[in-house]
PDB file of N, CA and C in Angstrom:
ATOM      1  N   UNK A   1     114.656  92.343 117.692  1.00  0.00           N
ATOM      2  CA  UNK A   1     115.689  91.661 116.917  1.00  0.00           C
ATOM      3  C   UNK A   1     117.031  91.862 117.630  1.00  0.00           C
ATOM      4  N   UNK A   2     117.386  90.402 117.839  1.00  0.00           N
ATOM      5  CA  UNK A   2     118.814  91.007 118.434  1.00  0.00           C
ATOM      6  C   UNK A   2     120.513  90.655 117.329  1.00  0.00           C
ATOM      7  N   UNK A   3     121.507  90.796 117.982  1.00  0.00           N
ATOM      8  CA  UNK A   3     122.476  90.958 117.088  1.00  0.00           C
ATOM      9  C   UNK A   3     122.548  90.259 115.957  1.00  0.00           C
ATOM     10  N   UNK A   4     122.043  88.953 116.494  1.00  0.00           N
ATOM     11  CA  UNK A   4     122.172  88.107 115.045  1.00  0.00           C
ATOM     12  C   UNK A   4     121.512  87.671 114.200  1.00  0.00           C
ATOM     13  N   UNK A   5     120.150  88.730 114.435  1.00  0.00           N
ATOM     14  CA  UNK A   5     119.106  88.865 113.160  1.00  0.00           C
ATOM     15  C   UNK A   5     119.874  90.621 112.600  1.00  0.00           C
ATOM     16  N   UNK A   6     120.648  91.238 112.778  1.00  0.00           N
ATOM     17  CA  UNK A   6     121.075  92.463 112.499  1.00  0.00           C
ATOM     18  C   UNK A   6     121.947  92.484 111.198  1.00  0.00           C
ATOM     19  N   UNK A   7     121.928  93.722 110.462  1.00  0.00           N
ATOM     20  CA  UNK A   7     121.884  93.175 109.411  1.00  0.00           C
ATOM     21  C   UNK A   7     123.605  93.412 109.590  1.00  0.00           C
ATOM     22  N   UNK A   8     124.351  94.387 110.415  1.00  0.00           N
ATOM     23  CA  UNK A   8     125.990  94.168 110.971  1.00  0.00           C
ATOM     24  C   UNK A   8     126.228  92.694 110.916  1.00  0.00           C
ATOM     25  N   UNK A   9     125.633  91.929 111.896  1.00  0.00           N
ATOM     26  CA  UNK A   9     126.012  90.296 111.595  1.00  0.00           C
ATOM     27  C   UNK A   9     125.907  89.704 110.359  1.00  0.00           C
ATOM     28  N   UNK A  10     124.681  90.205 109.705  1.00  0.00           N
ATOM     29  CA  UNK A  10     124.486  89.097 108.608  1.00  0.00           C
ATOM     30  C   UNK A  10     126.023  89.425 107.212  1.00  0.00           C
ATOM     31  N   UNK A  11     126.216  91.577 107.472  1.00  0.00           N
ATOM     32  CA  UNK A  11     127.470  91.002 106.733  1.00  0.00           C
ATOM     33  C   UNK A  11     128.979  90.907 107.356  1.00  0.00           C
ATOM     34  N   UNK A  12     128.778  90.717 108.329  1.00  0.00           N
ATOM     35  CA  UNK A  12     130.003  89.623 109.412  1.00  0.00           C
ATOM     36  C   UNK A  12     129.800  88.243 108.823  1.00  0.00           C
ATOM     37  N   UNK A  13     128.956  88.033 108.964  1.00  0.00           N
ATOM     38  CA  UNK A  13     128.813  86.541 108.725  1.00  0.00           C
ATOM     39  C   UNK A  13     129.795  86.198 107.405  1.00  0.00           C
ATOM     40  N   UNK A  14     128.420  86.874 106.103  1.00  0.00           N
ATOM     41  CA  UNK A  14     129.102  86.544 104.883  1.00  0.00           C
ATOM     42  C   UNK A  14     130.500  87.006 104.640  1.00  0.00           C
ATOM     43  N   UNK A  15     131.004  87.845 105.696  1.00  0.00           N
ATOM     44  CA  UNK A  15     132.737  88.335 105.046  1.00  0.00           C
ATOM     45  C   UNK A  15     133.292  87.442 105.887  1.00  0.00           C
ATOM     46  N   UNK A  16     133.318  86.579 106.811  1.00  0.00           N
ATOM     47  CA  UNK A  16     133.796  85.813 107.137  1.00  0.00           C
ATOM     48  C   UNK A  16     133.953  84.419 106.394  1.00  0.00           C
ATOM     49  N   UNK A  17     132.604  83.992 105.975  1.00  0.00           N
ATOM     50  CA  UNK A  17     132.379  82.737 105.196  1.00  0.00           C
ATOM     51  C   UNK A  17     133.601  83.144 103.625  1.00  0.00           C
ATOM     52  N   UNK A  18     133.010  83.845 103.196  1.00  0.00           N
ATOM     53  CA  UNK A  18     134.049  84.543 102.509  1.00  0.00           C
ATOM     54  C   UNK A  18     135.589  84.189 102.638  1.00  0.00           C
ATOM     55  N   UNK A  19     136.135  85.059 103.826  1.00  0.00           N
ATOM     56  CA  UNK A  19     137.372  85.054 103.973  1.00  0.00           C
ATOM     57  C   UNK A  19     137.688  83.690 104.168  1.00  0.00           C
ATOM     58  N   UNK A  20     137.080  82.794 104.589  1.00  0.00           N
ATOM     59  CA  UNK A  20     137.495  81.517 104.930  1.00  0.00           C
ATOM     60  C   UNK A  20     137.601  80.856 103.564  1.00  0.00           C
ATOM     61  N   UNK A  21     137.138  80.870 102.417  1.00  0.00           N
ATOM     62  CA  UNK A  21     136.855  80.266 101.263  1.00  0.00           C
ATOM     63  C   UNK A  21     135.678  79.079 101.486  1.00  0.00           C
ATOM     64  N   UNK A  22     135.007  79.607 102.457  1.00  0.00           N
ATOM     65  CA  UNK A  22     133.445  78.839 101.808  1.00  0.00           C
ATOM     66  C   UNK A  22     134.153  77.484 102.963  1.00  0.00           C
ATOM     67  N   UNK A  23     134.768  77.443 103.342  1.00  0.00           N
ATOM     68  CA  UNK A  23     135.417  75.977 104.219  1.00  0.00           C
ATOM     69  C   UNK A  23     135.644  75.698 105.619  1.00  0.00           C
ATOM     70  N   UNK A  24     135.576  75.122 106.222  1.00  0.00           N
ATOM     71  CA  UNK A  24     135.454  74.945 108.063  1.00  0.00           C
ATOM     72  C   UNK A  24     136.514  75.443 108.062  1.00  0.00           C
ATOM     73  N   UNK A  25     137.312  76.348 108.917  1.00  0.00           N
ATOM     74  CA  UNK A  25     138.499  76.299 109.734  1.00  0.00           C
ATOM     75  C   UNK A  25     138.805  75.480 110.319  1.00  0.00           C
ATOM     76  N   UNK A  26     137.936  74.650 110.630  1.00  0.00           N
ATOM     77  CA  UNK A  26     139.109  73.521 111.845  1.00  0.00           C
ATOM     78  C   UNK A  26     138.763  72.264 110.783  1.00  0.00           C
ATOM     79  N   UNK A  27     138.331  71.880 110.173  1.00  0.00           N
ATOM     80  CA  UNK A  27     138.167  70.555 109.675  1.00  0.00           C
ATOM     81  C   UNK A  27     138.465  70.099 108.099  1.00  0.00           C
ATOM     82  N   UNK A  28     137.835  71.698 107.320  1.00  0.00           N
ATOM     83  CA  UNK A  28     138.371  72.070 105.646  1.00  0.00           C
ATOM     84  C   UNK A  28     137.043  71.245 105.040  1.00  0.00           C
ATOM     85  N   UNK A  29     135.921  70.841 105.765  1.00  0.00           N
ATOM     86  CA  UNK A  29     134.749  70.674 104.949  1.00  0.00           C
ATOM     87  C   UNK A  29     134.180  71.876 104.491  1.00  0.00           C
ATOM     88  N   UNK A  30     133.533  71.760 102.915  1.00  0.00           N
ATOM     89  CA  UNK A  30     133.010  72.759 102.362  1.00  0.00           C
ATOM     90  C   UNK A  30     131.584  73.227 102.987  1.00  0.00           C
ATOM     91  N   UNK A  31     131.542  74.498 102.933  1.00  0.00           N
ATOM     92  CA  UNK A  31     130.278  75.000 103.410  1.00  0.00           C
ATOM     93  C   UNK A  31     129.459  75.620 102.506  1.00  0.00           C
ATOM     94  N   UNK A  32     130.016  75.332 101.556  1.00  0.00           N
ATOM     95  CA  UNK A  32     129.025  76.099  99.880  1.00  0.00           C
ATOM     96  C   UNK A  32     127.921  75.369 100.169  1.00  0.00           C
ATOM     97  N   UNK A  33     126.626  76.245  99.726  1.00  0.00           N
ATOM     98  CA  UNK A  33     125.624  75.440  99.899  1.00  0.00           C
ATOM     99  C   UNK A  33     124.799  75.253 101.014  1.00  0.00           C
ATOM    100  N   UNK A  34     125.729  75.069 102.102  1.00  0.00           N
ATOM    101  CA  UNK A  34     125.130  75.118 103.513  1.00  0.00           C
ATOM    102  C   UNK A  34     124.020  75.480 103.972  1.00  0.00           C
ATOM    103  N   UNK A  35     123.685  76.823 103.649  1.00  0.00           N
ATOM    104  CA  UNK A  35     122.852  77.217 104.593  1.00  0.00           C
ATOM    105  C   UNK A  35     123.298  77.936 106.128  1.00  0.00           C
ATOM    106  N   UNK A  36     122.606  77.376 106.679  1.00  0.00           N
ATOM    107  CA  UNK A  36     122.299  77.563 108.396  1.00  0.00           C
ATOM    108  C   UNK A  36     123.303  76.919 109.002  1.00  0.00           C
ATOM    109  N   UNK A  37     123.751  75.723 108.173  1.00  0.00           N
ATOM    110  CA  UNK A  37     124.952  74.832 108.665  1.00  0.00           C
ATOM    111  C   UNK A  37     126.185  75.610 108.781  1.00  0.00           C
ATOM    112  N   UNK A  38     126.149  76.550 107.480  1.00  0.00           N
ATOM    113  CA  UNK A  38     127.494  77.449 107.718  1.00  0.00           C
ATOM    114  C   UNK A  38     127.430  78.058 109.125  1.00  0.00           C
ATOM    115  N   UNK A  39     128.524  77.826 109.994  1.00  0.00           N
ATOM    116  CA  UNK A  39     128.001  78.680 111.182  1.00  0.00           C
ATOM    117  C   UNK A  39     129.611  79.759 111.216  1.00  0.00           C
ATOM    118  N   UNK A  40     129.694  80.685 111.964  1.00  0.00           N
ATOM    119  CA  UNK A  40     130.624  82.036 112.109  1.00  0.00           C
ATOM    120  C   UNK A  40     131.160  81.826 113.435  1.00  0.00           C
ATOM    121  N   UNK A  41     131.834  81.607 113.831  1.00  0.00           N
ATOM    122  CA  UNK A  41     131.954  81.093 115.801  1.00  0.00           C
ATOM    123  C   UNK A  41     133.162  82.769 115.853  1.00  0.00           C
ATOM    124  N   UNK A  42     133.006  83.523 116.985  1.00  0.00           N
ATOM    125  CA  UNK A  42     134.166  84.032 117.832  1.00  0.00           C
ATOM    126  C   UNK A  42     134.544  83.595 118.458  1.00  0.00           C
ATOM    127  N   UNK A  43     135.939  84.337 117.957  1.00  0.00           N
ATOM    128  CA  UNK A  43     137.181  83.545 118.249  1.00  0.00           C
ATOM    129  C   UNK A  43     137.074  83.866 120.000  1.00  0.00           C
ATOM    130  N   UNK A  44     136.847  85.348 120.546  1.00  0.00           N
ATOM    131  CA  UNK A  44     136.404  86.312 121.590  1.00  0.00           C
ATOM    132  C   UNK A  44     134.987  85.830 121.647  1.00  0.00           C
ATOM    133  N   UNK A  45     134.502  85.584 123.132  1.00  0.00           N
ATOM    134  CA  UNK A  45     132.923  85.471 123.373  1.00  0.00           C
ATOM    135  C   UNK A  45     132.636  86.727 123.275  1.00  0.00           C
ATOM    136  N   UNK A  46     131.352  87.079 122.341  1.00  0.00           N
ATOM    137  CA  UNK A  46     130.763  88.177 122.077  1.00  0.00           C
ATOM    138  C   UNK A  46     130.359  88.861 123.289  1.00  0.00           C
ATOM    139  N   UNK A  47     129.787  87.946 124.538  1.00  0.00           N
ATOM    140  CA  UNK A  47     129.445  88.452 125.910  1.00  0.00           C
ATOM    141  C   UNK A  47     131.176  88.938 126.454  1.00  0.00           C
ATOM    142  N   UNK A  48     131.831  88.767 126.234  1.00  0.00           N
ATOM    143  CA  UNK A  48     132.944  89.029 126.795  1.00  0.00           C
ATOM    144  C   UNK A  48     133.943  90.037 126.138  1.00  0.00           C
ATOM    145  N   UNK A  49     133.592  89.928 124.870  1.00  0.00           N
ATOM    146  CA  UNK A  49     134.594  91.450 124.007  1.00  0.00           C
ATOM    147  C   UNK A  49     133.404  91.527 123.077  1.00  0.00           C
ATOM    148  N   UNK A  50     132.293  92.254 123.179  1.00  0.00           N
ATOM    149  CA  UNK A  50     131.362  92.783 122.531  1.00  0.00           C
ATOM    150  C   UNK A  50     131.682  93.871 121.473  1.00  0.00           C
ATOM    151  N   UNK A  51     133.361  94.620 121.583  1.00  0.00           N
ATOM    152  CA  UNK A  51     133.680  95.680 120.555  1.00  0.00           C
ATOM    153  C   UNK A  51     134.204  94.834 119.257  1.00  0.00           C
ATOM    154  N   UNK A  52     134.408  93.462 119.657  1.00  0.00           N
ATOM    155  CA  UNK A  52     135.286  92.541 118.598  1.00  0.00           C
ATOM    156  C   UNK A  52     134.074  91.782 117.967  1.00  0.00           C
ATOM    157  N   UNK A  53     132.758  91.987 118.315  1.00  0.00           N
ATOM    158  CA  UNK A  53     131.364  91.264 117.788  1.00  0.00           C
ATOM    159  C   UNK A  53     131.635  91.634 116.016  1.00  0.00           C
ATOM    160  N   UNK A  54     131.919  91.794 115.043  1.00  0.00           N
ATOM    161  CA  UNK A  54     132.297  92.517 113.682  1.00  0.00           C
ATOM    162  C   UNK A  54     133.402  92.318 113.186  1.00  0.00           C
ATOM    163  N   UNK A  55     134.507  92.029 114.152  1.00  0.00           N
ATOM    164  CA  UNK A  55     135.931  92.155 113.695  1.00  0.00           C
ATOM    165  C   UNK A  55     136.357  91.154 113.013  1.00  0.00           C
ATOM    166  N   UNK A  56     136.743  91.105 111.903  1.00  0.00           N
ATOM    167  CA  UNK A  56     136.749  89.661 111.031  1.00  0.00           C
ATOM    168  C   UNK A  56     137.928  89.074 111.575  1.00  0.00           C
ATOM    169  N   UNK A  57     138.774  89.259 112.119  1.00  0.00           N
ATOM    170  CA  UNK A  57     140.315  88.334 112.840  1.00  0.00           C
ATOM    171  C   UNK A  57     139.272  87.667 114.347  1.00  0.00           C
ATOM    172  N   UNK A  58     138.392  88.132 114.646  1.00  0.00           N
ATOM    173  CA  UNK A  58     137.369  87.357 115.762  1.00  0.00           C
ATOM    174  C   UNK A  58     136.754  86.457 114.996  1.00  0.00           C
ATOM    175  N   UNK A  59     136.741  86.895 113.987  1.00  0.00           N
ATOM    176  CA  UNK A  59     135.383  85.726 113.556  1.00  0.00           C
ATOM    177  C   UNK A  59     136.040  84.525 112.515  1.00  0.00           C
ATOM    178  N   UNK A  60     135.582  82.773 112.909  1.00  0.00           N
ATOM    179  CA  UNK A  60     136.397  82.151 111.808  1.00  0.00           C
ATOM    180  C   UNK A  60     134.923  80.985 111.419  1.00  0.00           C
ATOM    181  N   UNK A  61     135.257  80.934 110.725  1.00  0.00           N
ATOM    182  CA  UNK A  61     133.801  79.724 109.201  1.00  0.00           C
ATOM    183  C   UNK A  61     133.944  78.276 109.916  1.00  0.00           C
ATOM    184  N   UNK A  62     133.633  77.927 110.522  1.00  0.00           N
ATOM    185  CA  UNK A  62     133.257  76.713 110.777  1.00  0.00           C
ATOM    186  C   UNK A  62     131.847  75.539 110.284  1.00  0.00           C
ATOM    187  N   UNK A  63     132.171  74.524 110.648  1.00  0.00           N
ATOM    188  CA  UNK A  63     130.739  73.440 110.266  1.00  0.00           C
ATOM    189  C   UNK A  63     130.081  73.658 111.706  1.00  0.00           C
ATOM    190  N   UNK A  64     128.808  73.122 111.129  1.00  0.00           N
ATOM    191  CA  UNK A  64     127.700  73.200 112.352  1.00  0.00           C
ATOM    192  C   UNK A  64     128.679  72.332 114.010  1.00  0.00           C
ATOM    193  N   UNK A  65     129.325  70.997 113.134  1.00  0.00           N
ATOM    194  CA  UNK A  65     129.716  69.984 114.367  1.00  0.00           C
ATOM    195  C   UNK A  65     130.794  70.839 115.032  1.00  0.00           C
ATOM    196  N   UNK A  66     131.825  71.409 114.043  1.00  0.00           N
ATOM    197  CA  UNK A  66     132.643  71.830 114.229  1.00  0.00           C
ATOM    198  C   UNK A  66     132.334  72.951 115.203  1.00  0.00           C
ATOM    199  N   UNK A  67     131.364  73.983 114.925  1.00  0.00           N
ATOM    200  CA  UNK A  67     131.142  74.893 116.309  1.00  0.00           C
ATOM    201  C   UNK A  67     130.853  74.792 117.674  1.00  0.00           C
ATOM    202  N   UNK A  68     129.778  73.189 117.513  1.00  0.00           N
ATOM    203  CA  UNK A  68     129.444  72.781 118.968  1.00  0.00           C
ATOM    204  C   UNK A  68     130.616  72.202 119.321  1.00  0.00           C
ATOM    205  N   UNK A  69     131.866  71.743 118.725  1.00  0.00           N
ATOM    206  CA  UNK A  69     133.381  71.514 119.200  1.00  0.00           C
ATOM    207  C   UNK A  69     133.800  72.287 119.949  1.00  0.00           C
ATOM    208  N   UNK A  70     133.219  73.375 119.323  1.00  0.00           N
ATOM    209  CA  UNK A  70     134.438  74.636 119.781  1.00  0.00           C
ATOM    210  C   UNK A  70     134.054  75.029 121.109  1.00  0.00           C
ATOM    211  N   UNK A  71     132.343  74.911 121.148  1.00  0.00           N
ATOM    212  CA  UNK A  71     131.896  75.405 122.509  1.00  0.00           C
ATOM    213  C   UNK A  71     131.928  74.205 123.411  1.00  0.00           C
ATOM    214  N   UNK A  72     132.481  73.216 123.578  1.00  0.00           N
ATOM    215  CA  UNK A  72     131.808  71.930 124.256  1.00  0.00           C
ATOM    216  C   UNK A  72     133.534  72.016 124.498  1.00  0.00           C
ATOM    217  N   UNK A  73     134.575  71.826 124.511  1.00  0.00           N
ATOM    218  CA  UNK A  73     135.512  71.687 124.327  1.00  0.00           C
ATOM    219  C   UNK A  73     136.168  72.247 126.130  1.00  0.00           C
ATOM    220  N   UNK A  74     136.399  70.995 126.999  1.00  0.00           N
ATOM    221  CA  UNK A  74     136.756  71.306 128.598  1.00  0.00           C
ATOM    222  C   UNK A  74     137.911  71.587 128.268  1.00  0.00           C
ATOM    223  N   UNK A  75     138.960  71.221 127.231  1.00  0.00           N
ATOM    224  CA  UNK A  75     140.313  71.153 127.442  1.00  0.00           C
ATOM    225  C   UNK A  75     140.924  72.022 126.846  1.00  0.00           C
ATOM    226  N   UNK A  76     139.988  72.998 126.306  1.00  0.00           N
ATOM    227  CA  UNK A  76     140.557  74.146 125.016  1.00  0.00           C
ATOM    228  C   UNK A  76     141.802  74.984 125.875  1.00  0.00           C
ATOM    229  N   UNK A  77     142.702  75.195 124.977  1.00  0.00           N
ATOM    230  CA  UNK A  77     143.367  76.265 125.883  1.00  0.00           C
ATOM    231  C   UNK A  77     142.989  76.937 125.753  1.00  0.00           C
ATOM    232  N   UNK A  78     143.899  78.407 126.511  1.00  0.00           N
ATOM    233  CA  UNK A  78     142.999  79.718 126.647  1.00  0.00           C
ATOM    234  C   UNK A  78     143.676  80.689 125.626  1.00  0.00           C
ATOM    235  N   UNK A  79     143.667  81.646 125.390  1.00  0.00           N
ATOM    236  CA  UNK A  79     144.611  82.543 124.236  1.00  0.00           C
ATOM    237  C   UNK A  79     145.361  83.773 124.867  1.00  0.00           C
ATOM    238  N   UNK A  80     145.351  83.669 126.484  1.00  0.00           N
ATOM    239  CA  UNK A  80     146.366  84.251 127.221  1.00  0.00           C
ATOM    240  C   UNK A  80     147.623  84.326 127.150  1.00  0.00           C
ATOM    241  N   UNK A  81     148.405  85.480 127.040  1.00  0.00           N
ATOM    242  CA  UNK A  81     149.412  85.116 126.908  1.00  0.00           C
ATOM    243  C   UNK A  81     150.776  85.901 127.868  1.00  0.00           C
ATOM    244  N   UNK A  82     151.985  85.981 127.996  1.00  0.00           N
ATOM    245  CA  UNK A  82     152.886  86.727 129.027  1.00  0.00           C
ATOM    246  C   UNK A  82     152.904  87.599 127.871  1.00  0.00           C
ATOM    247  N   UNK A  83     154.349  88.254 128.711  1.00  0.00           N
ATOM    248  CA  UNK A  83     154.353  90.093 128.282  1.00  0.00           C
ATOM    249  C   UNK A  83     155.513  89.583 126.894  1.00  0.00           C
ATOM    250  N   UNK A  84     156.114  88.050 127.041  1.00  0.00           N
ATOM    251  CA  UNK A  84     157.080  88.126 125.636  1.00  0.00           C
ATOM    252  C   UNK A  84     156.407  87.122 124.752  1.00  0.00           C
ATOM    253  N   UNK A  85     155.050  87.271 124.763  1.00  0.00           N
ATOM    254  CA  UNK A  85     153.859  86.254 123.934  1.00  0.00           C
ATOM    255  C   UNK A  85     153.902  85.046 124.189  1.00  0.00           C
ATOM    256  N   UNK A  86     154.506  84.243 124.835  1.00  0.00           N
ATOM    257  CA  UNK A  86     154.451  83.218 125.154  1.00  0.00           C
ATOM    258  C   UNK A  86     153.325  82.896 125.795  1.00  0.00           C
ATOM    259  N   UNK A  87     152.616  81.773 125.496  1.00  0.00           N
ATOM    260  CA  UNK A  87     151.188  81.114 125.843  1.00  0.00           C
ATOM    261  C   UNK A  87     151.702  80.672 127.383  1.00  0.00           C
ATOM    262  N   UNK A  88     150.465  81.008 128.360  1.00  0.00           N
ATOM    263  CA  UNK A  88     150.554  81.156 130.146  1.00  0.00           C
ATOM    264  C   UNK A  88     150.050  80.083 129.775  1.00  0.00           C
ATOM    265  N   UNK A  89     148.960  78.980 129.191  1.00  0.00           N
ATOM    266  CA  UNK A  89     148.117  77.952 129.177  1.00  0.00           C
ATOM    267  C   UNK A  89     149.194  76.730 128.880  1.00  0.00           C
ATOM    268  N   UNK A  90     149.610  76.010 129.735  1.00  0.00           N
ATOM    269  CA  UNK A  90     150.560  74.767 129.135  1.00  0.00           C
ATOM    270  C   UNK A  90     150.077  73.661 128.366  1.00  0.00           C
ATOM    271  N   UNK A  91     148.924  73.983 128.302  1.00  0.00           N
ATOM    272  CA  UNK A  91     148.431  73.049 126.872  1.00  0.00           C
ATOM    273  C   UNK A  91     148.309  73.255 125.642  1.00  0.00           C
ATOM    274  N   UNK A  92     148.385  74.671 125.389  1.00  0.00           N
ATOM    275  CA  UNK A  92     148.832  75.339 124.370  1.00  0.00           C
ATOM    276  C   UNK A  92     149.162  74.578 123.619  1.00  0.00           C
ATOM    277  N   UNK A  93     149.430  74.810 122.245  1.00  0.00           N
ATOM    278  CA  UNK A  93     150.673  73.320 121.301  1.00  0.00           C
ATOM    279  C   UNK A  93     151.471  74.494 121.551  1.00  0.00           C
ATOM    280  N   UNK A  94     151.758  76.078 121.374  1.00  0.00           N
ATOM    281  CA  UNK A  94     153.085  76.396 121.250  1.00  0.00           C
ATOM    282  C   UNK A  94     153.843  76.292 122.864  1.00  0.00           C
ATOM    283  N   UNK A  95     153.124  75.859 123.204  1.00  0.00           N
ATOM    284  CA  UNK A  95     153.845  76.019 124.802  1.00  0.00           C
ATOM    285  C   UNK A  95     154.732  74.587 125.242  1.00  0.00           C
ATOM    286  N   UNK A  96     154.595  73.611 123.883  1.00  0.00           N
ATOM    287  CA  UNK A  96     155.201  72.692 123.500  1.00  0.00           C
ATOM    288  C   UNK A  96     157.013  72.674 123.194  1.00  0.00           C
TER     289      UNK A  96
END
């Protein structure tokens, strides 16, 4: 069984779905009901900050479409930032 049959994920999952109010983050469709559709996306790739795999500010409630968005997405900016927070990514919106 790996992480995301574990039962750490399963209550990541639900405190996330939770914190979100049951609703996509990026779109505000309801996920009551869902299922499997409810999906949990990190914000951090789990292969890449594995200590933030749990951390509920990593983790946000998305729809099923809405997650393959998130991963399919060439133009995403990045969440890099300089030493006075300003976004290094000029596509940023705050870099607007």
């Amino acid at each position: 069984m790996g992480f995301y049959g574990s039962a750490e994920w399963q209550r990541a999952r639900l405190q996330a779905l939770h914190d979100g109010g049951w609703q996509c983050q990026r779109c505000g469709t309801s996920l009551i009901g869902k299922g499997r559709e409810a999906h949990v996306h990190h914000r951090k790739e789990l292969k890449r900050a594995p200590s933030l795999r749990s951390e509920p500010l990593n983790l946000m409630a998305l729809c099923r479409l809405c997650h393959t968005i998130e991963h399919k997405a060439p133009n995403k900016p990045t969440g890099n930032a300089s030493a006075d927070g300003s976004p290094t990514d000029p596509r940023h919106p705050w870099a607007k």
